[in-house]
N, C-alpha and C. Protein backbone atom coordinates (compact mmCIF):
# COMPACT_ATOMS: atom_id res chain seq x y z
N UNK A 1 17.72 2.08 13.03
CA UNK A 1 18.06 3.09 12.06
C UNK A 1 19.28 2.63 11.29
N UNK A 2 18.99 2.94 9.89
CA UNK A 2 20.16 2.11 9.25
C UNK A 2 21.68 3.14 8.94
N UNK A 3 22.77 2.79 8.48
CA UNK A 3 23.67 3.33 8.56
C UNK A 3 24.04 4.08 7.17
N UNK A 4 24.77 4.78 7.38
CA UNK A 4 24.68 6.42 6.57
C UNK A 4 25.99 5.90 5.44
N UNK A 5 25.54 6.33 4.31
CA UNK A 5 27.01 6.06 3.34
C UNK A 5 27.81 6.84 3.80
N UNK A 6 29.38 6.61 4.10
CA UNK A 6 30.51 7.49 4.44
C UNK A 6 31.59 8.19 3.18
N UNK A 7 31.55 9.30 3.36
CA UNK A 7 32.14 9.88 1.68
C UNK A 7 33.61 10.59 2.27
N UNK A 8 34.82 9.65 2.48
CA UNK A 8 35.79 10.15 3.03
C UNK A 8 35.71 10.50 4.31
N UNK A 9 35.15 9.59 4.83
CA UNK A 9 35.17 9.50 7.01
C UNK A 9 33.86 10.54 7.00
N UNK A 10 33.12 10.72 6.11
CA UNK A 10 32.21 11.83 6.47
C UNK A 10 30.97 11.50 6.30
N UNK A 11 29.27 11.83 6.82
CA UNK A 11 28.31 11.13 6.33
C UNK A 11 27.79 12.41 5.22
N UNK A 12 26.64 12.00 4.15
CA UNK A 12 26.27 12.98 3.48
C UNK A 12 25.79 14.19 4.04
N UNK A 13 25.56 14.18 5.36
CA UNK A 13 24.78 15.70 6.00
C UNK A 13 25.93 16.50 6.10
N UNK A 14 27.20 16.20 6.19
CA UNK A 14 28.46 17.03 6.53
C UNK A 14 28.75 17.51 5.25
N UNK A 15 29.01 16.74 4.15
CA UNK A 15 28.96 17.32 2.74
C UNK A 15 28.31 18.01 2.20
N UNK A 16 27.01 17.94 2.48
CA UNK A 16 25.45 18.66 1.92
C UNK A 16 25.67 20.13 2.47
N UNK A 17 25.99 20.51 4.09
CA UNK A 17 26.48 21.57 4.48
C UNK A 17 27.58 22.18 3.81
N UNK A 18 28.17 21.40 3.80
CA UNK A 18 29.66 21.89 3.45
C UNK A 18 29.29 22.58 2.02
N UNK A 19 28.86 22.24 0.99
CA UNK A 19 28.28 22.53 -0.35
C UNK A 19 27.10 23.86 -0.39
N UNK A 20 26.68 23.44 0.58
CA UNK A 20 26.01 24.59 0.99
C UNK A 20 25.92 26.02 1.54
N UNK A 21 26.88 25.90 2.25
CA UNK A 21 27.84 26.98 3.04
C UNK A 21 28.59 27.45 1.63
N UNK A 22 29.19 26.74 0.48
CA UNK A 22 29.85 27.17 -0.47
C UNK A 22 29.29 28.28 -1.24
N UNK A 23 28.25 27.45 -1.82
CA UNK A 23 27.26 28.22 -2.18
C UNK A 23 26.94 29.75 -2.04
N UNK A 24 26.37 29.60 -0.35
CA UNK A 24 25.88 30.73 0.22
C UNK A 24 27.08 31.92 -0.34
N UNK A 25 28.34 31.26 0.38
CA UNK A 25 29.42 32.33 -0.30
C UNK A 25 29.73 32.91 -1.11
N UNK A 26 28.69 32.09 -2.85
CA UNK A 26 29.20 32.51 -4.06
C UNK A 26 27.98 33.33 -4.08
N UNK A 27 26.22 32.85 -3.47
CA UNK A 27 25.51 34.23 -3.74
C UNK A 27 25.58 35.21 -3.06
N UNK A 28 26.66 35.73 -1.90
CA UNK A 28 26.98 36.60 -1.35
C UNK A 28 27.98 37.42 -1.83
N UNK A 29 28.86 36.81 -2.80
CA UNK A 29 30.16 37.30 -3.48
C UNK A 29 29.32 37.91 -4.99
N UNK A 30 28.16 37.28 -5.26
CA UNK A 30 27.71 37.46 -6.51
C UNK A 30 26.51 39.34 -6.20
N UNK A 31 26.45 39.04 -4.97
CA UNK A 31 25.35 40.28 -4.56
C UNK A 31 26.47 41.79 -4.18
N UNK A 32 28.00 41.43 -3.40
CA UNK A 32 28.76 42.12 -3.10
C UNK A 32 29.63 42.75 -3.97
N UNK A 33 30.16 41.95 -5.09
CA UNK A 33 30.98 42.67 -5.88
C UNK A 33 30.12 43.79 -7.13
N UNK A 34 30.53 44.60 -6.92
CA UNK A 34 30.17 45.49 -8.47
C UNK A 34 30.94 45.49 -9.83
N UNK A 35 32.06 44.51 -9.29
CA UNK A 35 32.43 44.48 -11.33
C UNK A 35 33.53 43.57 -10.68
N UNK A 36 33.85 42.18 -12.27
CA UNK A 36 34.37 41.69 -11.92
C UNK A 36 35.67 41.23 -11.31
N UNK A 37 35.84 40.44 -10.58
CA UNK A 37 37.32 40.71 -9.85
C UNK A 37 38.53 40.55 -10.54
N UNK A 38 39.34 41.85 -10.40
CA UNK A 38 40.85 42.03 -11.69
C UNK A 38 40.34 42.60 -12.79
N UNK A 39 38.62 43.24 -12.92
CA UNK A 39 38.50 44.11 -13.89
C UNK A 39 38.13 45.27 -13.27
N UNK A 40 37.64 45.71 -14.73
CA UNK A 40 37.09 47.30 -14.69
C UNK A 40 35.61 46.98 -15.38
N UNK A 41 35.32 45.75 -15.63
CA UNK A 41 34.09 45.55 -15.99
C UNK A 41 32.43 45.24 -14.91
N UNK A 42 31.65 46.21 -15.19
CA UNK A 42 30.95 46.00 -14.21
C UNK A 42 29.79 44.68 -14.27
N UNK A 43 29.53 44.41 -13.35
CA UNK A 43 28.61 43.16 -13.25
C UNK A 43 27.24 43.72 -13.30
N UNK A 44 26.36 43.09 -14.49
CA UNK A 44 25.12 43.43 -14.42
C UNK A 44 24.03 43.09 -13.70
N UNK A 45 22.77 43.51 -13.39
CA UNK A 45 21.95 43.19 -12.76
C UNK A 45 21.65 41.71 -13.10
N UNK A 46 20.99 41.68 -14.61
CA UNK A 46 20.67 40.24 -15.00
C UNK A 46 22.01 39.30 -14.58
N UNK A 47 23.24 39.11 -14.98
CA UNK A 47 24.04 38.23 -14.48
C UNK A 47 23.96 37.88 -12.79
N UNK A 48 23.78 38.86 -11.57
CA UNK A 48 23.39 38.56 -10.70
C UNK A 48 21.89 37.87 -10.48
N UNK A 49 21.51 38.25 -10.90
CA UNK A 49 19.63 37.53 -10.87
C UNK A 49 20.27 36.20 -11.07
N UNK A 50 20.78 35.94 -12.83
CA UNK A 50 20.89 34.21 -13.08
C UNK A 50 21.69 33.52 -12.16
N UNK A 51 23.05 33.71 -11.84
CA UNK A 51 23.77 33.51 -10.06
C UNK A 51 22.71 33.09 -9.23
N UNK A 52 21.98 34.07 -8.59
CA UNK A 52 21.25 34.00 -7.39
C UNK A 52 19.68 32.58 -7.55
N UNK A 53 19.65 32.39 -9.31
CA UNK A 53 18.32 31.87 -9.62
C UNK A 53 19.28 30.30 -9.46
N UNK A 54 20.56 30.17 -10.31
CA UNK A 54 20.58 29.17 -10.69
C UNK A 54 21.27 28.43 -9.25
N UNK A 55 21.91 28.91 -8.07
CA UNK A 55 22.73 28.64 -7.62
C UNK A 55 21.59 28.03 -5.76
N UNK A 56 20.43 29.47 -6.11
CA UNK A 56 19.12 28.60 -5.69
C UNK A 56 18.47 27.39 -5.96
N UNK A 57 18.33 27.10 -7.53
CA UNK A 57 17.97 25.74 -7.66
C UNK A 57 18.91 24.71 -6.94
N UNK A 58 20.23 24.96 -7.21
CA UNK A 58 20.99 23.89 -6.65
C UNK A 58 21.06 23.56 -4.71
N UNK A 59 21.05 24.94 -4.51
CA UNK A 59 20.92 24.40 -2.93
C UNK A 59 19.49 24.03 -2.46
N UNK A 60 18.45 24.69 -3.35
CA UNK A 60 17.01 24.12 -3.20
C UNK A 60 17.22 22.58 -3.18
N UNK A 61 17.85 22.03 -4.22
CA UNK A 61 17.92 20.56 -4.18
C UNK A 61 18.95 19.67 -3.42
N UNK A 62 19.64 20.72 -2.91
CA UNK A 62 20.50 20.05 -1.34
C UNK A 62 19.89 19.50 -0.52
N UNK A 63 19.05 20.80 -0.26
CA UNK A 63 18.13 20.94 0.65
C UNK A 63 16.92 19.59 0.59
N UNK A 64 16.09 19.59 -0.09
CA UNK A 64 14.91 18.73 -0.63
C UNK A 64 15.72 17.30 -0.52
N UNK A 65 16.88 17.16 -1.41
CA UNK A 65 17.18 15.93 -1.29
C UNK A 65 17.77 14.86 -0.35
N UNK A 66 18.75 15.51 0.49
CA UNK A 66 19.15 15.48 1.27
C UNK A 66 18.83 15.85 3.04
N UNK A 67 18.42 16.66 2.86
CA UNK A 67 18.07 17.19 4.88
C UNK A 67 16.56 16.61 4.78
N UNK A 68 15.56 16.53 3.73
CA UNK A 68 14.32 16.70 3.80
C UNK A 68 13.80 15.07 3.48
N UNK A 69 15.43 14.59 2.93
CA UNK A 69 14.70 13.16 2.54
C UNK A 69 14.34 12.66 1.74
N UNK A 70 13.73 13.52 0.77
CA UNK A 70 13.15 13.35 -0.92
C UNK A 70 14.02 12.27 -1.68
N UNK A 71 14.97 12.22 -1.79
CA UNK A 71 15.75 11.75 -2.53
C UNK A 71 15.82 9.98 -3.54
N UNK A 72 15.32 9.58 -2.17
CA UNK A 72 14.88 7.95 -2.49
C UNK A 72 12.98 7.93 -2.59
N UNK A 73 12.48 9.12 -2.51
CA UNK A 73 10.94 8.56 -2.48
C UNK A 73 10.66 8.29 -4.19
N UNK A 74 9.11 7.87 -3.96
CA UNK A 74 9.10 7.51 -5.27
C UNK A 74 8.10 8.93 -5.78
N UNK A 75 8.66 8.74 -7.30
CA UNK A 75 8.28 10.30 -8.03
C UNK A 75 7.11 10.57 -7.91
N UNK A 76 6.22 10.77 -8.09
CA UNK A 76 4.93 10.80 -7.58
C UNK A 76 4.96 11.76 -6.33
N UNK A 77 5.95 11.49 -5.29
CA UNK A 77 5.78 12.89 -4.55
C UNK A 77 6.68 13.89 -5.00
N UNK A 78 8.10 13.83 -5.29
CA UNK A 78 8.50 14.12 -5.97
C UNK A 78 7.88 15.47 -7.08
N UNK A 79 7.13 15.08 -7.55
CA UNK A 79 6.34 15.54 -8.69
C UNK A 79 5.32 16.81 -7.99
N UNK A 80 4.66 15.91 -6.64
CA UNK A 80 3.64 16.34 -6.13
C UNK A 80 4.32 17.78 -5.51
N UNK A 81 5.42 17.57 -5.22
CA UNK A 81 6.15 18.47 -3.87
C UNK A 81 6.45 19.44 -4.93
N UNK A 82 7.10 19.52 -6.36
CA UNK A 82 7.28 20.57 -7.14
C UNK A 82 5.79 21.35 -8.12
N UNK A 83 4.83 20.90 -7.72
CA UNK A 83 3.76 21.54 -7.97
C UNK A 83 3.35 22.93 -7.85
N UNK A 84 3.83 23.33 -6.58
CA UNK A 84 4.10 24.82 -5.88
C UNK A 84 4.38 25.31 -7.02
N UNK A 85 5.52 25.06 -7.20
CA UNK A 85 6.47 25.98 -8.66
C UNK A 85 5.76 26.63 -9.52
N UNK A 86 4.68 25.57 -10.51
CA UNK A 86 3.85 26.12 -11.25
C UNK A 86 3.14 27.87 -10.85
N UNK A 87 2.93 27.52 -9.39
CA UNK A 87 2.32 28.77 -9.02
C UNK A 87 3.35 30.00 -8.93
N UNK A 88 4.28 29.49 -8.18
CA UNK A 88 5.02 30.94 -8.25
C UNK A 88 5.81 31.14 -9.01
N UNK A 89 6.16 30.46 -10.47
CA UNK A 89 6.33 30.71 -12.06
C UNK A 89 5.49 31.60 -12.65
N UNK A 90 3.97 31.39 -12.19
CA UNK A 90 2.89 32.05 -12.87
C UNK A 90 2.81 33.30 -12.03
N UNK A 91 2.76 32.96 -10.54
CA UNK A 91 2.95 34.75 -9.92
C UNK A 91 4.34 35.80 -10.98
N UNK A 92 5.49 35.20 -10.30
CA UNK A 92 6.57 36.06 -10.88
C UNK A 92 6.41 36.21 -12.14
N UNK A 93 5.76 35.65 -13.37
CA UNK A 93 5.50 36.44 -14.60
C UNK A 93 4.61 37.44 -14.57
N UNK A 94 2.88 36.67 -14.18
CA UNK A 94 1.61 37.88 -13.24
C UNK A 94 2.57 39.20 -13.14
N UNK A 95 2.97 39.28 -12.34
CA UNK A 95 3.27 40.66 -11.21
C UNK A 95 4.36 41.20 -12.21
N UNK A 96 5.54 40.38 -12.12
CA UNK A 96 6.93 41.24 -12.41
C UNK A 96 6.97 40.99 -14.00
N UNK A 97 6.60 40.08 -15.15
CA UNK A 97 7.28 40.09 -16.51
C UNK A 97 5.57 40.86 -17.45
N UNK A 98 4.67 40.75 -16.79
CA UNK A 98 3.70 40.53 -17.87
C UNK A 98 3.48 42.36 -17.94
N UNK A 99 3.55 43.11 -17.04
CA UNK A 99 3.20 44.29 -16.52
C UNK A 99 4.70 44.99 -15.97
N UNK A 100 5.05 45.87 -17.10
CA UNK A 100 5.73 46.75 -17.04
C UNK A 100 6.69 47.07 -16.05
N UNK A 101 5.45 48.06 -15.38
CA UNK A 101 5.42 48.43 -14.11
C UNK A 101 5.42 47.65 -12.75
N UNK A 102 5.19 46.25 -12.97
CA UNK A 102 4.72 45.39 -12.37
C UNK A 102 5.45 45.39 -11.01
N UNK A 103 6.72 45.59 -10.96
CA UNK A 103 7.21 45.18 -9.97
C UNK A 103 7.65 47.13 -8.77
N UNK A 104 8.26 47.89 -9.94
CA UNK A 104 8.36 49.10 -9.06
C UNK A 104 6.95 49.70 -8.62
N UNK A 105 5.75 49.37 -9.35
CA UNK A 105 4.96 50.38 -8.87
C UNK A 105 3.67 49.58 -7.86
N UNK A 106 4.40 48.65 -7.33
CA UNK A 106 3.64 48.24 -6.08
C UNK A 106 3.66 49.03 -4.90
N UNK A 107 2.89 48.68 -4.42
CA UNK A 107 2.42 49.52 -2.95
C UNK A 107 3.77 49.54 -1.70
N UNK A 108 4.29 50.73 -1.00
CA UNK A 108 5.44 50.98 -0.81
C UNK A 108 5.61 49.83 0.19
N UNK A 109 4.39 49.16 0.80
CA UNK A 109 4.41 48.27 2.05
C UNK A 109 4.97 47.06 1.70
N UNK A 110 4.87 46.87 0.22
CA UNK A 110 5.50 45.40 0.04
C UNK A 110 6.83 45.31 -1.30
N UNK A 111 7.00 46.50 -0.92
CA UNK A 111 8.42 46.59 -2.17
C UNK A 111 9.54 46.84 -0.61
N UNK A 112 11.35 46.65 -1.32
CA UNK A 112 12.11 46.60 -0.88
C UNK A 112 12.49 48.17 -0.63
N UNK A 113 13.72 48.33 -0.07
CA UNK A 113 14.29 49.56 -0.35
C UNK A 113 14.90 50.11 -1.68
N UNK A 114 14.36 50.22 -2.58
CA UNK A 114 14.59 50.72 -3.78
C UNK A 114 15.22 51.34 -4.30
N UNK A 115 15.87 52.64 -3.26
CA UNK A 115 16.74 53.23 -3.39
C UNK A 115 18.27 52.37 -3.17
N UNK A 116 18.31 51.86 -2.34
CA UNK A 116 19.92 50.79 -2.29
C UNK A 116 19.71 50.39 -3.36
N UNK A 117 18.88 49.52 -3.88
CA UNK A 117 18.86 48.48 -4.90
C UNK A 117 18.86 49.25 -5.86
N UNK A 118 18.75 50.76 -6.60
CA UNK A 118 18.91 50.99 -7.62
C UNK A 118 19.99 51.39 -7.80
N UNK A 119 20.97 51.82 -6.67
CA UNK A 119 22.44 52.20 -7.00
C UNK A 119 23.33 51.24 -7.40
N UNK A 120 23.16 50.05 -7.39
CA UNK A 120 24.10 49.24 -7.85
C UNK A 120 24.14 49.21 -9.39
């Protein structure tokens, strides 16, 4: 087994966590606060969504590139492995953008608690 690049006495799996754990903190700080910190301005729904979307892509690709290995393969899987996406791009428009209603007036068994989530 060959040997690990060292990034300041550390190998990349300690960093990848470490970045990751960061992360987690900012979409937890981004879901917890209701307006921003030292204002009186409140934080909107959409600004949390883009937080939680964009801050997912990035640990998605912590993740994939790093713990999973992806990183050095050649594109072709790469390519193959982000294929999924297409589909659940096309669900989440389907269900939640194309149709109104799409997302509150699903069946109570597979929606969230609605009531928390609308008080914010």
């Amino acid at each position: 087994m060959g040997e690990h690049k060292l990034i300041m006495g550390k190998d990349i799996y300690f960093w990848n966590f470490i970045v990751l754990m960061f992360f987690t903190l900012f979409e937890v700080a981004a879901v917890f606060f209701e307006e921003y910190p030292g204002t009186d301005i409140p934080v909107s729904k959409s600004v949390v969504w883009a937080i939680l979307i964009g801050v997912g892509i990035i640990k998605g690709y912590g993740i994939a590139a790093y713990f999973m290995h992806l990183k050095d393969d050649p594109r072709i899987y790469t390519r193959t492995a982000l294929f999924p996406v297409l589909f659940v791009i096309l669900m989440l428009w389907g269900i939640g953008l194309s149709n109104p209603a799409g997302v509150t007036e699903l069946p109570s068994w597979c929606t969230p608690n609605w009531d928390y989530a609308d008080t914010r």
